[in-house]
Protein backbone atom coordinates (compact mmCIF):
# COMPACT_ATOMS: atom_id res chain seq x y z
CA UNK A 1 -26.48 -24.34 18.64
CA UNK A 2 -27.84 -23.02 15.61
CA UNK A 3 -26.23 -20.88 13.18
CA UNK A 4 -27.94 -19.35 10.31
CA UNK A 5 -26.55 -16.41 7.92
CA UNK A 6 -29.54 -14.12 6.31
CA UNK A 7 -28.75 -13.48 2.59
CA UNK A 8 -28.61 -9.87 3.63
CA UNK A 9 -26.78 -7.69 1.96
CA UNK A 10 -23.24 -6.38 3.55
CA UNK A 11 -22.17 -3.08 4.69
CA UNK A 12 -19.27 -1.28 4.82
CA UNK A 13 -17.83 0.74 7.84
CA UNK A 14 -15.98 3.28 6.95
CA UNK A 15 -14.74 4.15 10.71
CA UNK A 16 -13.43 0.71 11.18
CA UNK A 17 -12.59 -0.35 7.60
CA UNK A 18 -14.84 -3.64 7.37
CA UNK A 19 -17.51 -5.24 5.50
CA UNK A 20 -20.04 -6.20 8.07
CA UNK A 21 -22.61 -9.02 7.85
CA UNK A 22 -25.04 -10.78 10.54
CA UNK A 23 -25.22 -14.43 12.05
CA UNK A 24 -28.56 -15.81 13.75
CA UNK A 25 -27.20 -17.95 16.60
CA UNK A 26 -30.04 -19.59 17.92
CA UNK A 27 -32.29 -17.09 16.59
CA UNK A 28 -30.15 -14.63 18.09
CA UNK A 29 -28.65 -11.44 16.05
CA UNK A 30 -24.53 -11.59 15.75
CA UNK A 31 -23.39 -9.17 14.39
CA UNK A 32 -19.69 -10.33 12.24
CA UNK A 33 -17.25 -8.53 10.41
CA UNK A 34 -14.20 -8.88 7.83
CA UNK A 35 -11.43 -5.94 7.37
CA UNK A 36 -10.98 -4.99 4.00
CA UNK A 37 -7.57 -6.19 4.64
CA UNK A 38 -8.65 -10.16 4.40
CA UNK A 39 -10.31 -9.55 1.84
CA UNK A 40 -7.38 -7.99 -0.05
CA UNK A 41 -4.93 -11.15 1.12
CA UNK A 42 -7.49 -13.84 0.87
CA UNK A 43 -10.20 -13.20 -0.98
CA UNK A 44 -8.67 -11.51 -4.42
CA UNK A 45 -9.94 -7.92 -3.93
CA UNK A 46 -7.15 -6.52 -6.11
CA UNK A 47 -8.74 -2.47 -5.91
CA UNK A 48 -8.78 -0.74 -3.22
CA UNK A 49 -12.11 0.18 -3.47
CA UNK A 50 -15.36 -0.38 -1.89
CA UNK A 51 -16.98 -1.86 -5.29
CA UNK A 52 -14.13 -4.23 -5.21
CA UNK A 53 -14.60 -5.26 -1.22
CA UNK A 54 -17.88 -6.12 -1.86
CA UNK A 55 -17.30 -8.13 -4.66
CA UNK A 56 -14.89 -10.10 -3.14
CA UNK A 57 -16.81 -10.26 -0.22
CA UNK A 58 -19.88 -11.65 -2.55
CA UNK A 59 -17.33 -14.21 -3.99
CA UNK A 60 -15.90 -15.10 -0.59
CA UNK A 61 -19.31 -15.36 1.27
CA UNK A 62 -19.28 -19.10 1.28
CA UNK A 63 -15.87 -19.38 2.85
CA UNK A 64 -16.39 -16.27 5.07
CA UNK A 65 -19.68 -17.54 6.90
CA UNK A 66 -17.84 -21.06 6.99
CA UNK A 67 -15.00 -19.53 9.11
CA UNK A 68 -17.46 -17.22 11.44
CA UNK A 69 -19.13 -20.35 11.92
């Protein structure tokens, strides 16, 4: 199995409070998703803000994609 992450840029959902992002699992669109919540505990977004969830989502990428995986 193959499993690639586009440098795409994230989005944020509102309704659901996440920062979405997209896998290619053998070619394959997944879509993926982290609440704003892990990134607050894990990933140092210290505002509660969506400029700060996206930076720490930016920061975190490596070790968010490595998890999804």
């Amino acid at each position: 199995m193959e499993i690639r992450f586009p440098a795409d840029a994230p989005a944020y959902r509102d309704s659901n409070l996440t920062v979405v992002f997209r896998a290619l699992v053998d070619g394959e669109p997944v879509p993926c998703a982290i609440s704003v919540e892990a990134l607050e505990d894990h990933f140092g977004a210290y505002t509660e803000d969506l400029e700060g969830w996206m930076r720490a989502f930016d920061a975190g990428r490596p070790r968010i994609e490595a998890v999804a995986r």
